[in-house]
PDB file of N, CA and C in Angstrom:
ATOM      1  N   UNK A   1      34.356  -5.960 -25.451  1.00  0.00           N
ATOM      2  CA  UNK A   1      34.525  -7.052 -24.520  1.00  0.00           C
ATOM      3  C   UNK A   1      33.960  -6.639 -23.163  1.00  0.00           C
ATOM      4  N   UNK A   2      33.428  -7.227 -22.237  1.00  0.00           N
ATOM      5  CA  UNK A   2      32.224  -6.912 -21.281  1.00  0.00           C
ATOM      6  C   UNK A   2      33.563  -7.075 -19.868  1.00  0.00           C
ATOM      7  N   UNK A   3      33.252  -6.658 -18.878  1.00  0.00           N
ATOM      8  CA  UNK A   3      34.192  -6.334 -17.627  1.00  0.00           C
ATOM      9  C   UNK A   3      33.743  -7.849 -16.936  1.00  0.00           C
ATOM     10  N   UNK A   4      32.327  -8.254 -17.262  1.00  0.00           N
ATOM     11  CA  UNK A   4      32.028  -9.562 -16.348  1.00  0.00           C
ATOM     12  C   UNK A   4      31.360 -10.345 -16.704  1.00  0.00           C
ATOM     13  N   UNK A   5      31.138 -11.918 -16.710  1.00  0.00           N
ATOM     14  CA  UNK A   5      31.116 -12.674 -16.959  1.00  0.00           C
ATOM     15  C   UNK A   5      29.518 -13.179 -16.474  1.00  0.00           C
ATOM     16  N   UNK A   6      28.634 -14.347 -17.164  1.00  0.00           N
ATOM     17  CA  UNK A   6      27.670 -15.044 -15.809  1.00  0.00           C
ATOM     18  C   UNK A   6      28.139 -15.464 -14.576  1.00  0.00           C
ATOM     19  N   UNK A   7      27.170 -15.055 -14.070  1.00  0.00           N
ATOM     20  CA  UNK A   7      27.659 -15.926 -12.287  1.00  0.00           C
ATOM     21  C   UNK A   7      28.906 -15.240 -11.487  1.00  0.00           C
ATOM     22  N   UNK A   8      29.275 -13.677 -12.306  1.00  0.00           N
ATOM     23  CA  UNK A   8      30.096 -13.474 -11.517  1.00  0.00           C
ATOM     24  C   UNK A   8      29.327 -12.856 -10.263  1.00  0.00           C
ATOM     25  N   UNK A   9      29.577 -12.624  -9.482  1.00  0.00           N
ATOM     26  CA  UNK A   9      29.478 -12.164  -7.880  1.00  0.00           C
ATOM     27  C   UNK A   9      29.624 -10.243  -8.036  1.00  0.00           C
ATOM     28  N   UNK A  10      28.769  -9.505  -7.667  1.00  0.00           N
ATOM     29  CA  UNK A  10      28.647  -8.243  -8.013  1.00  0.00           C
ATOM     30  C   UNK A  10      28.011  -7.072  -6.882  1.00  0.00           C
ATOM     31  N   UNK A  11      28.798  -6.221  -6.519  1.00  0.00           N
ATOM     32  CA  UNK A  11      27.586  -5.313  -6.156  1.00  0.00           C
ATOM     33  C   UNK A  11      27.877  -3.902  -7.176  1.00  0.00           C
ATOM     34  N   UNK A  12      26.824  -2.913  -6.590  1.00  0.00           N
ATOM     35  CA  UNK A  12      26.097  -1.822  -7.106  1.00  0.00           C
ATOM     36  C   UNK A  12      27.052  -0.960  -6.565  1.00  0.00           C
ATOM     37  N   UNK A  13      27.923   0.188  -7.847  1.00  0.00           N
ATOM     38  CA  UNK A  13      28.648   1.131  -7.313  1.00  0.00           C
ATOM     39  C   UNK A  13      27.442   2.182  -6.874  1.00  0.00           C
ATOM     40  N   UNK A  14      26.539   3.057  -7.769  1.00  0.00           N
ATOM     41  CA  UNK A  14      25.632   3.947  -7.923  1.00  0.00           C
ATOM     42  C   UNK A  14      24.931   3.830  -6.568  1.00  0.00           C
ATOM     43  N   UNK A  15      24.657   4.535  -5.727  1.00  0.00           N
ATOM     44  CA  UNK A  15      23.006   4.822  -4.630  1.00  0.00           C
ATOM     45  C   UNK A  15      21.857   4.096  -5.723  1.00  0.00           C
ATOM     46  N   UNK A  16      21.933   2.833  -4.874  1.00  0.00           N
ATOM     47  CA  UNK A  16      20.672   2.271  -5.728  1.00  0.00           C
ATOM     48  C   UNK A  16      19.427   2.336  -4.093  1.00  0.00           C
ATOM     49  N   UNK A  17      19.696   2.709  -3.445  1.00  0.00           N
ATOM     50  CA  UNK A  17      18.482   2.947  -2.363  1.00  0.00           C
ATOM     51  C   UNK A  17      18.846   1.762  -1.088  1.00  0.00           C
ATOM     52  N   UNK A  18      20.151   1.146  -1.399  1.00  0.00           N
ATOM     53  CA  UNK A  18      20.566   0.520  -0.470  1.00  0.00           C
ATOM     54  C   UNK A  18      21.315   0.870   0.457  1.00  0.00           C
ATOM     55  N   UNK A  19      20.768   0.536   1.840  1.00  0.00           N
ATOM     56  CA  UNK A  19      21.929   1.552   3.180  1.00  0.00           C
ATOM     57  C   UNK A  19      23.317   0.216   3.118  1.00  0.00           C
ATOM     58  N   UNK A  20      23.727  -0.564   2.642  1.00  0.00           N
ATOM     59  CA  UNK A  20      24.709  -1.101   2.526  1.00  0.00           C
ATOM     60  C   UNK A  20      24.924  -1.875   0.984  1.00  0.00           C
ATOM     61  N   UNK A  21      26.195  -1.817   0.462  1.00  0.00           N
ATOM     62  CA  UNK A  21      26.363  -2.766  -0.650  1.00  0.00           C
ATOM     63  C   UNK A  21      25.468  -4.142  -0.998  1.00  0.00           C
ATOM     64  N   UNK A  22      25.171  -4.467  -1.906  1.00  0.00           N
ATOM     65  CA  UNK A  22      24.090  -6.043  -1.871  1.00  0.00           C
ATOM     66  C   UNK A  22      24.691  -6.505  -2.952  1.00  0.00           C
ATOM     67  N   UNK A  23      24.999  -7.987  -2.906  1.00  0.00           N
ATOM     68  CA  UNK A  23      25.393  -8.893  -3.635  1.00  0.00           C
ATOM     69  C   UNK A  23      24.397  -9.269  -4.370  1.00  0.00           C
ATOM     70  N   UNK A  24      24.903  -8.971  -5.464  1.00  0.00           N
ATOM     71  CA  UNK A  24      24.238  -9.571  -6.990  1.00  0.00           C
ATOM     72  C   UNK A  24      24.998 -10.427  -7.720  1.00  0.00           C
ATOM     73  N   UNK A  25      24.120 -11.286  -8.821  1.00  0.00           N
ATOM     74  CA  UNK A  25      24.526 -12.442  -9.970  1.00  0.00           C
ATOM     75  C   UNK A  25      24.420 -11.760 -11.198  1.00  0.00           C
ATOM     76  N   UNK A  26      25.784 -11.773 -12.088  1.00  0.00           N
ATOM     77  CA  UNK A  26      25.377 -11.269 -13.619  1.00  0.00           C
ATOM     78  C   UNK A  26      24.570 -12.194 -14.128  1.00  0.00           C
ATOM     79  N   UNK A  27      23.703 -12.056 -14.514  1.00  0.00           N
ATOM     80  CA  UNK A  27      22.345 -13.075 -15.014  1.00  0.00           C
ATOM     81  C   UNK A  27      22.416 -13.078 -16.972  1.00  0.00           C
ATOM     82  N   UNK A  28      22.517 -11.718 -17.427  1.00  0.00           N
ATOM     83  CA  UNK A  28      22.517 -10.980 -18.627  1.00  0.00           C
ATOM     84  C   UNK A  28      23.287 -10.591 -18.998  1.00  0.00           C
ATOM     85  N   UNK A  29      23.972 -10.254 -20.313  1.00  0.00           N
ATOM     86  CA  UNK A  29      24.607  -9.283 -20.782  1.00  0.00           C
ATOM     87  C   UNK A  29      24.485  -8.884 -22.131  1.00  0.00           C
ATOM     88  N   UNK A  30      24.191  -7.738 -22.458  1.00  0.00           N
ATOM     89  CA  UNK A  30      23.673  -7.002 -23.572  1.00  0.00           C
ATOM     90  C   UNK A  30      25.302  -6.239 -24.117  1.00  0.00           C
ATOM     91  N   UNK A  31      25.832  -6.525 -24.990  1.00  0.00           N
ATOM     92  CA  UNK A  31      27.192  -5.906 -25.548  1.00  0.00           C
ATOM     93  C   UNK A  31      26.828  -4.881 -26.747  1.00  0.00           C
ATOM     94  N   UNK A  32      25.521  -5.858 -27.796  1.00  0.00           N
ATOM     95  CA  UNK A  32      25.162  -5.161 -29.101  1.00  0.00           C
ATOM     96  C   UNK A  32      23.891  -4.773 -27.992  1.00  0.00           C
ATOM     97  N   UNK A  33      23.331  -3.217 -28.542  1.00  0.00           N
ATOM     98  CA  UNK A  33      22.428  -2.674 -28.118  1.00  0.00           C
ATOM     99  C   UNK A  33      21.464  -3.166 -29.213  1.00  0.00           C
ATOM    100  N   UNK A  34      20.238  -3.361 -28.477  1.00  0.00           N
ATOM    101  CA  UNK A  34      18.526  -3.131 -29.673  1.00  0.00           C
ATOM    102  C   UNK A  34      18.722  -2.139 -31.003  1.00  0.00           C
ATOM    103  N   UNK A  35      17.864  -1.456 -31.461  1.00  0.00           N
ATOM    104  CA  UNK A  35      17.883  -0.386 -32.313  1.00  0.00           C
ATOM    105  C   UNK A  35      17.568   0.539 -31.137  1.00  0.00           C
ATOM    106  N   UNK A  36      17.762   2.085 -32.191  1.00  0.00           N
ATOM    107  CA  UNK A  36      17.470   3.075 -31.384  1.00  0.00           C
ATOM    108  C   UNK A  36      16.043   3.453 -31.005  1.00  0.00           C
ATOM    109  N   UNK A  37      15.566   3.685 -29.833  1.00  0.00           N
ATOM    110  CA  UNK A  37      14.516   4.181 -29.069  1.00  0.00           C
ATOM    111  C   UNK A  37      13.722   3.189 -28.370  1.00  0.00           C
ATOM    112  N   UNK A  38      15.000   2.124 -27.801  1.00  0.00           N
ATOM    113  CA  UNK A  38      14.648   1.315 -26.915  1.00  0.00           C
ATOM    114  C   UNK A  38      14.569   1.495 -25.450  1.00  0.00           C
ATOM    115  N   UNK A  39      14.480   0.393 -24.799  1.00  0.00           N
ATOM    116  CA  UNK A  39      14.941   0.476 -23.192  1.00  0.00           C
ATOM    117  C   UNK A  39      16.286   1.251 -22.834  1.00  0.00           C
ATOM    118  N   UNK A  40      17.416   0.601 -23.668  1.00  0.00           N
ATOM    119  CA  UNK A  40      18.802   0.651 -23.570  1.00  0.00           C
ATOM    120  C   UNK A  40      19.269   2.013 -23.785  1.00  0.00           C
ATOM    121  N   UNK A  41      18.763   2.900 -24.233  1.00  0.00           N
ATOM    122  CA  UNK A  41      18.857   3.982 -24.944  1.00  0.00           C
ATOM    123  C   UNK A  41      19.175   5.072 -23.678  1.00  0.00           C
ATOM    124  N   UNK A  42      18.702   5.103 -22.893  1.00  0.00           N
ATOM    125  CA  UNK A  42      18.812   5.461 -21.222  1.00  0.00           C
ATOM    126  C   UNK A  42      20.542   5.366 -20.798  1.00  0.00           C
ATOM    127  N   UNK A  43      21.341   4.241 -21.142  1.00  0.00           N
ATOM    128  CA  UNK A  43      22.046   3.802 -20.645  1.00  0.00           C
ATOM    129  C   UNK A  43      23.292   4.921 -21.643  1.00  0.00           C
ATOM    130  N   UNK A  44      24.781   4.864 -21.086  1.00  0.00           N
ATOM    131  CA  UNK A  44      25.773   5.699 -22.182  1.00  0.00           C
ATOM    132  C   UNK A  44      26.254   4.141 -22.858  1.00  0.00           C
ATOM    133  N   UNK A  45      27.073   4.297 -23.668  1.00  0.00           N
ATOM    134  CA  UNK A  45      27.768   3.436 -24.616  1.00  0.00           C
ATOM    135  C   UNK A  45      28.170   2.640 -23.343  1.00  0.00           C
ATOM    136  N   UNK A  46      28.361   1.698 -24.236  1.00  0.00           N
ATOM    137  CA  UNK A  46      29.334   0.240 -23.116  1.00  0.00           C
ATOM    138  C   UNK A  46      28.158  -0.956 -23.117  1.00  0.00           C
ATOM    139  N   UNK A  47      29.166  -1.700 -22.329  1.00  0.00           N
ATOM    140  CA  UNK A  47      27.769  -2.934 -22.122  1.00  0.00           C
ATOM    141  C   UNK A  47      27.113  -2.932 -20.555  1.00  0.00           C
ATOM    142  N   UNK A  48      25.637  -3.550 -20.983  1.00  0.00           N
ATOM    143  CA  UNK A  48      24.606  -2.900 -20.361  1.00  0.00           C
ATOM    144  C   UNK A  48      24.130  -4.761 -19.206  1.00  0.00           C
ATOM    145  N   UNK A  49      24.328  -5.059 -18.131  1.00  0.00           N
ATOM    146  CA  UNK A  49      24.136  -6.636 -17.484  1.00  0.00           C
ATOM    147  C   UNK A  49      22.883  -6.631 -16.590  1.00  0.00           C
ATOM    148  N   UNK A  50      22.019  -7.167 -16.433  1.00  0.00           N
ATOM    149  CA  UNK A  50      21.014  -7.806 -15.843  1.00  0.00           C
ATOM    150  C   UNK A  50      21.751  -8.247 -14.823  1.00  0.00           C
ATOM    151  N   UNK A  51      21.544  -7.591 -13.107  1.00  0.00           N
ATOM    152  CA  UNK A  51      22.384  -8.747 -12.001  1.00  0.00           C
ATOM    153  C   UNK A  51      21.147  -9.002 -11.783  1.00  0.00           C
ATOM    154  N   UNK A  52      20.889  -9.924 -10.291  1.00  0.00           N
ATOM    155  CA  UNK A  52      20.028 -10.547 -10.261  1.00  0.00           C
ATOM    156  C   UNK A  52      20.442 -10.375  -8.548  1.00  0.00           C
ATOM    157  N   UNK A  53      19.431  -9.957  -7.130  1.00  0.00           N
ATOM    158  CA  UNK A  53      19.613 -10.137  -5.979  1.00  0.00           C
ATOM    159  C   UNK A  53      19.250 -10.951  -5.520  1.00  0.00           C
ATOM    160  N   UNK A  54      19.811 -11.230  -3.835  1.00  0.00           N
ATOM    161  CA  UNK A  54      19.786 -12.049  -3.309  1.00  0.00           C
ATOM    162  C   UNK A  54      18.124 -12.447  -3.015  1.00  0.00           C
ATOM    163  N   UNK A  55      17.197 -11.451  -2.832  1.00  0.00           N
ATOM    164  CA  UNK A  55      15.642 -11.402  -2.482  1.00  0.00           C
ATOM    165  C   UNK A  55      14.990 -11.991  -4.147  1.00  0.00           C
ATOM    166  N   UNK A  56      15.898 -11.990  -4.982  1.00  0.00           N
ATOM    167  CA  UNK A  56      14.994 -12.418  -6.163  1.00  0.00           C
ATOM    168  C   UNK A  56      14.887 -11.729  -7.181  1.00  0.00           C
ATOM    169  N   UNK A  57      14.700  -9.881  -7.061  1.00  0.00           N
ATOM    170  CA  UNK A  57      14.724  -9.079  -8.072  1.00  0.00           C
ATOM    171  C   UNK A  57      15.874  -8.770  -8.653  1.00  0.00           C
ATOM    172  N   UNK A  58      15.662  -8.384 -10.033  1.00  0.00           N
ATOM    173  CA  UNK A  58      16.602  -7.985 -10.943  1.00  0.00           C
ATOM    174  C   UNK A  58      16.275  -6.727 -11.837  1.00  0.00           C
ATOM    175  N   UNK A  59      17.557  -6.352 -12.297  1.00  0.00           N
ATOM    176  CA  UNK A  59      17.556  -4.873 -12.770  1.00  0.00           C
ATOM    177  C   UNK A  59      18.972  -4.881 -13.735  1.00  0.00           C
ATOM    178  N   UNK A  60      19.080  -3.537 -14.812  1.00  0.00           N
ATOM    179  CA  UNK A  60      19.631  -3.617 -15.307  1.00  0.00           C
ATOM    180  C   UNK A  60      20.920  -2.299 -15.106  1.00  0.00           C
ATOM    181  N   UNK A  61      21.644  -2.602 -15.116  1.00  0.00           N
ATOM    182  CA  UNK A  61      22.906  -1.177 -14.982  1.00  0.00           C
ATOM    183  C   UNK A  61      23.924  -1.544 -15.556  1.00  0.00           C
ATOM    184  N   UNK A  62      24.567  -0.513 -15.984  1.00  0.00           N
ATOM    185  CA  UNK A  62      25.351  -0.149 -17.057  1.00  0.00           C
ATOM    186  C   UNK A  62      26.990  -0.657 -16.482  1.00  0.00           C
ATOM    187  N   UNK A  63      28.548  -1.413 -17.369  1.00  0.00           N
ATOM    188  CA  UNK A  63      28.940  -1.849 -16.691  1.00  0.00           C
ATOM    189  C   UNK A  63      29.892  -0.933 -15.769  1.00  0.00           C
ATOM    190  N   UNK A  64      29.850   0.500 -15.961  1.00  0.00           N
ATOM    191  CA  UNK A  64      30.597   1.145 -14.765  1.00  0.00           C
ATOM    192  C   UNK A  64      30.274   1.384 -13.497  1.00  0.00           C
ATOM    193  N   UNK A  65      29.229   0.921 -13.492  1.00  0.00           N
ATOM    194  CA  UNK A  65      27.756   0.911 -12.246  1.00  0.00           C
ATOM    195  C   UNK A  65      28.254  -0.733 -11.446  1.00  0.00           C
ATOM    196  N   UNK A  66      28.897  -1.260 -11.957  1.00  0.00           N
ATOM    197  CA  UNK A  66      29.304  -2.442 -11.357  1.00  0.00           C
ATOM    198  C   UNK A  66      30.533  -2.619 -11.084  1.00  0.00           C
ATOM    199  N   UNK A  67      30.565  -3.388  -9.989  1.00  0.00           N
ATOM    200  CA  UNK A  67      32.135  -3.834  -9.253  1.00  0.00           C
ATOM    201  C   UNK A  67      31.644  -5.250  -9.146  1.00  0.00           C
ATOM    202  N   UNK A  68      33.406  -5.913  -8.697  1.00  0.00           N
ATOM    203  CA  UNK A  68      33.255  -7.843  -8.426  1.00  0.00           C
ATOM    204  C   UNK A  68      32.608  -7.453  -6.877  1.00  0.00           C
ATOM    205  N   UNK A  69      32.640  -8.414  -6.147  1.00  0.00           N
ATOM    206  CA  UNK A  69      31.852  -8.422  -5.043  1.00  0.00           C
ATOM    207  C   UNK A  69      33.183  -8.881  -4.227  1.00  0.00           C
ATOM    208  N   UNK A  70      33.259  -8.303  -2.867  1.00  0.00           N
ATOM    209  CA  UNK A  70      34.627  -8.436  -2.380  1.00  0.00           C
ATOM    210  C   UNK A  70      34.521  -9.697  -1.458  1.00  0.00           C
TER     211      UNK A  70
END
């Protein structure tokens, strides 16, 4: 079962290269992984969400890498 939902409201626990927290959109969520020797494969067990920022880009991190957005 996944920690978050679409459209929930999110930032980035990890140093993603930001000098302050940035609000992101869960856009994605990957629960069943691809087969092995994919993209996902990078990531540890758990489920893996696409947020989406405020400038437009998106990226993928793993869900302990994520918090709700306060």
């Amino acid at each position: 079962m996944s920690k978050f939902t679409y459209n929930d409201i999110v930032s980035v626990r990890v140093n993603d290269g930001a000098d302050s927290p940035r609000k992101a959109w869960v856009v994605g969520i990957f629960e069943k992984r691809p087969q092995q020797g994919t993209y996902f494969d990078k990531f540890p067990p758990g489920v893996v969400y696409t947020v989406e920022f405020e400038d437009g880009s998106s990226t993928q991190f793993h869900e302990d890498d994520l918090q709700l957005w306060d």
